[in-house]
C-alpha atoms as a PDB file:
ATOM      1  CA  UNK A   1      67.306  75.132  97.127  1.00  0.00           C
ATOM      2  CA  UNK A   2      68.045  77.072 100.569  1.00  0.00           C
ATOM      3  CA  UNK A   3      71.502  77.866 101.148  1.00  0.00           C
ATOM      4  CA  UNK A   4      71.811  75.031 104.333  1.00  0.00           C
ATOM      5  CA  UNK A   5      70.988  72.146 101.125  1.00  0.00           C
ATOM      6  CA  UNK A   6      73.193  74.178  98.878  1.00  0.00           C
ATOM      7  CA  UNK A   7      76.183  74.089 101.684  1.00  0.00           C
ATOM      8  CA  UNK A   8      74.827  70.263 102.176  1.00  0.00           C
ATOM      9  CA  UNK A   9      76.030  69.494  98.343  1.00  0.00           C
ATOM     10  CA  UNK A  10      78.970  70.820  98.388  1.00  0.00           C
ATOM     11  CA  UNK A  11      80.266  68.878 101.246  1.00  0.00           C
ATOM     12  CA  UNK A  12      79.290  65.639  99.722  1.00  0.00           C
ATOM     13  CA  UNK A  13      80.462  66.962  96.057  1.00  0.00           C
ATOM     14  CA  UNK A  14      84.095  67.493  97.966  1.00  0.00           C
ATOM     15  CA  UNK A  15      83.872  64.599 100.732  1.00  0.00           C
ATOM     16  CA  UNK A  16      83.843  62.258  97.771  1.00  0.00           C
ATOM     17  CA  UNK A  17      87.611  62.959  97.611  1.00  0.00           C
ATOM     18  CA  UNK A  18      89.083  60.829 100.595  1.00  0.00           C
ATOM     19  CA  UNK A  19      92.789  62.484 100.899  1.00  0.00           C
ATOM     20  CA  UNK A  20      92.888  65.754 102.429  1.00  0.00           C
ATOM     21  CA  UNK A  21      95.528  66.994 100.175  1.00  0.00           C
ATOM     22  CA  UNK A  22      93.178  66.196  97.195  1.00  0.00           C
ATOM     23  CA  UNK A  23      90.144  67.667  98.178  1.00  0.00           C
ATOM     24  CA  UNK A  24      92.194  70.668  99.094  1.00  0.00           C
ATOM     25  CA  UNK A  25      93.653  70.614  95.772  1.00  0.00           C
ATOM     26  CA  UNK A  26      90.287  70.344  93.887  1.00  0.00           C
ATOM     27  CA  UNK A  27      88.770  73.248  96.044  1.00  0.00           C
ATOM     28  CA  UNK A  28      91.984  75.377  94.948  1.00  0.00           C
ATOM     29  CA  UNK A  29      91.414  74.093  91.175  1.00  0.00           C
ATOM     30  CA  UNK A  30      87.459  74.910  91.077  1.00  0.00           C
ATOM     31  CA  UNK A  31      88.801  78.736  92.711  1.00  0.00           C
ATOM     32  CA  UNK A  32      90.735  79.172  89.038  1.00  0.00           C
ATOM     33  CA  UNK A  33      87.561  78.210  86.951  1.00  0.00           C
ATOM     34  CA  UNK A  34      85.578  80.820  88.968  1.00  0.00           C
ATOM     35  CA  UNK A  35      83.971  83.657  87.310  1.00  0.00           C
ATOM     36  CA  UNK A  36      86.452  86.176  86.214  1.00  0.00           C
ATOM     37  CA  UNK A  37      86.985  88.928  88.370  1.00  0.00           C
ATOM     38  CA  UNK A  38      87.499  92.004  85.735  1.00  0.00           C
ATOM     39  CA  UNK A  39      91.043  94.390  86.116  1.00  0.00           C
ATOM     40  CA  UNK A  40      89.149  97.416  86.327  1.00  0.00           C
ATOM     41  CA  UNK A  41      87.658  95.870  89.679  1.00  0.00           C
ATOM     42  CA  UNK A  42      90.508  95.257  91.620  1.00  0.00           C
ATOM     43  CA  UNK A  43      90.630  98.395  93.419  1.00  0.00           C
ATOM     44  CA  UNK A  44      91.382  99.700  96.814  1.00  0.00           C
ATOM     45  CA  UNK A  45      88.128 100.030  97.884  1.00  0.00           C
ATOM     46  CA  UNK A  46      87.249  96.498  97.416  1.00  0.00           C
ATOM     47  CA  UNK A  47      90.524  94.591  98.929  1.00  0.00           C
ATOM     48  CA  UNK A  48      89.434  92.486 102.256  1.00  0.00           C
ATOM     49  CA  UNK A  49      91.657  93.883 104.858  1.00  0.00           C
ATOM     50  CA  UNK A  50      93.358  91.636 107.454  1.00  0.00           C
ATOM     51  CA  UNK A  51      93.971  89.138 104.717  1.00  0.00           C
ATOM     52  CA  UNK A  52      97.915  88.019 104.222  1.00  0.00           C
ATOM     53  CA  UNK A  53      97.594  88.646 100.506  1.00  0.00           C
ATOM     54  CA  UNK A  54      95.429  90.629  98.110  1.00  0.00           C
ATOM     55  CA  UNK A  55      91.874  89.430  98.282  1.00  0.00           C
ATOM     56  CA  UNK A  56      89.349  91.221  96.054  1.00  0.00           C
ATOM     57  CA  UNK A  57      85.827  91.368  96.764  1.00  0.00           C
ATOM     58  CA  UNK A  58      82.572  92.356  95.073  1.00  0.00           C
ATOM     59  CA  UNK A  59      79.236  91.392  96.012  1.00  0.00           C
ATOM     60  CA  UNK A  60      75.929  93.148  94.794  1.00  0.00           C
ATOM     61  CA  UNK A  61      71.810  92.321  94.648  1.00  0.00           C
ATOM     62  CA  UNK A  62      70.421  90.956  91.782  1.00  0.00           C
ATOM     63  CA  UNK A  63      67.853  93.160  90.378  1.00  0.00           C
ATOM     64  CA  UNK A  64      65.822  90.128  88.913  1.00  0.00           C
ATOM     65  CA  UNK A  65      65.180  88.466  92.279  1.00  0.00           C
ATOM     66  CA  UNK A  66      66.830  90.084  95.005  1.00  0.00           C
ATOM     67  CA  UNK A  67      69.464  87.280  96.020  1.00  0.00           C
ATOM     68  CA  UNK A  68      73.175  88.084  96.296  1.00  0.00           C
ATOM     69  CA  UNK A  69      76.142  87.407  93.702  1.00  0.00           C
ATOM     70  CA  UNK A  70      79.359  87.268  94.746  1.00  0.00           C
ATOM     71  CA  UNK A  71      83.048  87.540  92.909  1.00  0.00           C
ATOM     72  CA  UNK A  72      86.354  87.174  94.704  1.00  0.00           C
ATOM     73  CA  UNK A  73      90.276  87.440  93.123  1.00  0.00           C
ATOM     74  CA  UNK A  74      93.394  86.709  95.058  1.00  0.00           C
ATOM     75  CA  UNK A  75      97.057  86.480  95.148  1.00  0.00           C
ATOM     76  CA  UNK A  76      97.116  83.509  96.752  1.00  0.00           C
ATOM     77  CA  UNK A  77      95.903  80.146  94.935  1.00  0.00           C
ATOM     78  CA  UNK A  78      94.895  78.323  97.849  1.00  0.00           C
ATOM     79  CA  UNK A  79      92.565  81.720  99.494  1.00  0.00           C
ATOM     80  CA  UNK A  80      91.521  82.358  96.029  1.00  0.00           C
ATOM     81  CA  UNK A  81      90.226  78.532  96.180  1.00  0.00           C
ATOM     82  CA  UNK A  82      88.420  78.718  99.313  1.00  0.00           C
ATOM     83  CA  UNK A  83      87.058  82.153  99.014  1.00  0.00           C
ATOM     84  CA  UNK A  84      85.672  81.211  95.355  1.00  0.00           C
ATOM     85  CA  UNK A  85      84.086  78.408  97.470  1.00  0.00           C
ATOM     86  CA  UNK A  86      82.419  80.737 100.087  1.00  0.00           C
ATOM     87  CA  UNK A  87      81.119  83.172  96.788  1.00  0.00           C
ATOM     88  CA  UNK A  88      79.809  80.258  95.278  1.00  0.00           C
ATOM     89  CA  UNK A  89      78.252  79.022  98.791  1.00  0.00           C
ATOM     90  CA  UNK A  90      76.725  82.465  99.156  1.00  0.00           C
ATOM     91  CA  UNK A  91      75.730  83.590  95.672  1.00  0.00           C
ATOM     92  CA  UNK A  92      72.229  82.846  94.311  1.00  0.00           C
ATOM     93  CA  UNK A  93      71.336  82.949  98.094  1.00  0.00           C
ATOM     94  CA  UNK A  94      68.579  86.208  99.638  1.00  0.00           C
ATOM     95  CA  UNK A  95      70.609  88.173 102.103  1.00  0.00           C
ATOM     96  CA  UNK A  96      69.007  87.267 105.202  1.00  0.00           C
ATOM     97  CA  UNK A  97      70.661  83.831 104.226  1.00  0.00           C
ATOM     98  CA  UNK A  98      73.842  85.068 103.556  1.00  0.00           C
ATOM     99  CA  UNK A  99      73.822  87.016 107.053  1.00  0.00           C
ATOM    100  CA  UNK A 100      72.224  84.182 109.187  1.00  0.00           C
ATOM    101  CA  UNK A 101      74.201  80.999 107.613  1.00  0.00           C
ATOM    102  CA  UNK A 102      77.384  80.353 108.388  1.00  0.00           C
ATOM    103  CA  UNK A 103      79.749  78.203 106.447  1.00  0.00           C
ATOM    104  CA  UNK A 104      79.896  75.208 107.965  1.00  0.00           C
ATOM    105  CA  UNK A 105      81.523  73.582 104.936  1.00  0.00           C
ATOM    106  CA  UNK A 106      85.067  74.843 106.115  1.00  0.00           C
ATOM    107  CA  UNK A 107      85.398  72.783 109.034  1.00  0.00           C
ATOM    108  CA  UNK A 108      83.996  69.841 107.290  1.00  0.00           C
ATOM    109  CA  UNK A 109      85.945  69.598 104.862  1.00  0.00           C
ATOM    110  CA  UNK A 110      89.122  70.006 106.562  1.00  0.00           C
ATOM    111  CA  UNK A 111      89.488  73.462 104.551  1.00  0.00           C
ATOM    112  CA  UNK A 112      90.730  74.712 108.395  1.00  0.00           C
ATOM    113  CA  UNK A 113      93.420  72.276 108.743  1.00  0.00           C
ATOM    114  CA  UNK A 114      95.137  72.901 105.513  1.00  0.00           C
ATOM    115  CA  UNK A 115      95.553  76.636 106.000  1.00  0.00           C
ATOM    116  CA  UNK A 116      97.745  78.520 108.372  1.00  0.00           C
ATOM    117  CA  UNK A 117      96.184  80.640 111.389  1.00  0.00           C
ATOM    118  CA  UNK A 118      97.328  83.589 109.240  1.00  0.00           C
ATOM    119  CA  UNK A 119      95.406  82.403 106.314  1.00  0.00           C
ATOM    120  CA  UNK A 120      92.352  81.426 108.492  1.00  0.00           C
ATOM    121  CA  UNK A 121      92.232  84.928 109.752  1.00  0.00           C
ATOM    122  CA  UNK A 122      92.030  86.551 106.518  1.00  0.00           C
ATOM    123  CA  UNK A 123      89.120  83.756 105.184  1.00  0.00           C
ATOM    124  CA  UNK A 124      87.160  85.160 108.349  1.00  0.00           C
ATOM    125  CA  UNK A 125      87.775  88.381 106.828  1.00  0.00           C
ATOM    126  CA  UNK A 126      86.277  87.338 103.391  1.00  0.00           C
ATOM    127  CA  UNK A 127      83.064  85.835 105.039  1.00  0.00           C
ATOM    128  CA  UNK A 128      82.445  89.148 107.096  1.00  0.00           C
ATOM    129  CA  UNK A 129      83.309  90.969 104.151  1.00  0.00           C
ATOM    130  CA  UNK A 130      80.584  88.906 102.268  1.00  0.00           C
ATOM    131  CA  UNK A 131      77.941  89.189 105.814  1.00  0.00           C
ATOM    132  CA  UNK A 132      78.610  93.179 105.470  1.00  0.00           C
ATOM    133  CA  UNK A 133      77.516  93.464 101.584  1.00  0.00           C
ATOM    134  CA  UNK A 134      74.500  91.159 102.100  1.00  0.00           C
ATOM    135  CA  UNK A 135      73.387  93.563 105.452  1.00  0.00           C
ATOM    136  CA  UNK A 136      73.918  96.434 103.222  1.00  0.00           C
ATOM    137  CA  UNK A 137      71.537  94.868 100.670  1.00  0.00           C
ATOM    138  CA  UNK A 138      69.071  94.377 103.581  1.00  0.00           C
ATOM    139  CA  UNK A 139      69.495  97.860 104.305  1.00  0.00           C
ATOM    140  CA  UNK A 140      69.082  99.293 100.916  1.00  0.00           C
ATOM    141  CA  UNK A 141      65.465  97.693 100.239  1.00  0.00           C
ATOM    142  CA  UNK A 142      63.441 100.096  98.761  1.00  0.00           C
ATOM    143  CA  UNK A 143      60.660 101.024 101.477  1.00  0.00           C
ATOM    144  CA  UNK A 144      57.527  99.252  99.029  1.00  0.00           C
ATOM    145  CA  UNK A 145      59.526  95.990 100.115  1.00  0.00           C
ATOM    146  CA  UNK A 146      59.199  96.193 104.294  1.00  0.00           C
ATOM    147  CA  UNK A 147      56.602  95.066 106.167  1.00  0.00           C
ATOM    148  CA  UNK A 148      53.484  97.587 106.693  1.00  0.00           C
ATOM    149  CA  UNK A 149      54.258  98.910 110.403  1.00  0.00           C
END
């Protein structure tokens, strides 16, 4: 599954909630049964900034198949919510995906109007944060993996 029918499903998984305030609620419930994000991670170097509260960030390439994995923590129920939703979007996706797709998913499920413009800042902040780690997996292909010149 490509990461446009993956982003596909979980707008109908969510739109099947009618109230706003629900869906919202079940996006910010599915962000506390999200993989755990280990102590010894939350460090300096891996805090989005321009976020209103702590947001923790990891993202790596899976050695198995190359796609990314993502794992987010935050201060903040409702940004730990959606940004468990945008690691979940992304991860189990090939970095050119991850870099090319945006997440469309946001505005359809009303995720934008149940955040402040504060809070909308910093979730741009997670998804470049997430764009930036897939690039530098891009990057960081070893040289077998290019295309012959």
């Amino acid at each position: 599954m490509d990461l446009a029918e993956k982003q596909r499903g979980l707008i109908e998984d969510f739109s099947l909630i009618e109230d706003p305030a629900e869906r919202f609620a079940a996006i910010i419930d599915r962000g506390r049964r999200a993989p755990d994000y280990p102590d010894h991670a939350r460090t300096d170097s891996r805090l989005v900034p321009g976020c209103a509260s702590r947001v923790w960030l990891t993202g790596w390439q899976d050695d198995k198949d190359g796609t990314c994995e993502f794992r987010v923590d935050a201060d903040a129920p409702s940004i730990q919510g959606v940004a468990a939703l945008l690691c979940e979007l992304y991860s189990g996706a090939p970095p050119e995906e991850v870099v090319a797709v945006e997440p469309e998913c946001l505005e359809a499920l009303g995720i934008h109007r149940q955040l402040t413009p504060t809070r909308l800042r910093g979730l741009a902040q997670v998804r470049r944060r997430i764009r930036e780690i897939a690039e530098a997996a891009l990057e960081a292909r070893p040289v077998k993996d290019r295309p012959a010149p």
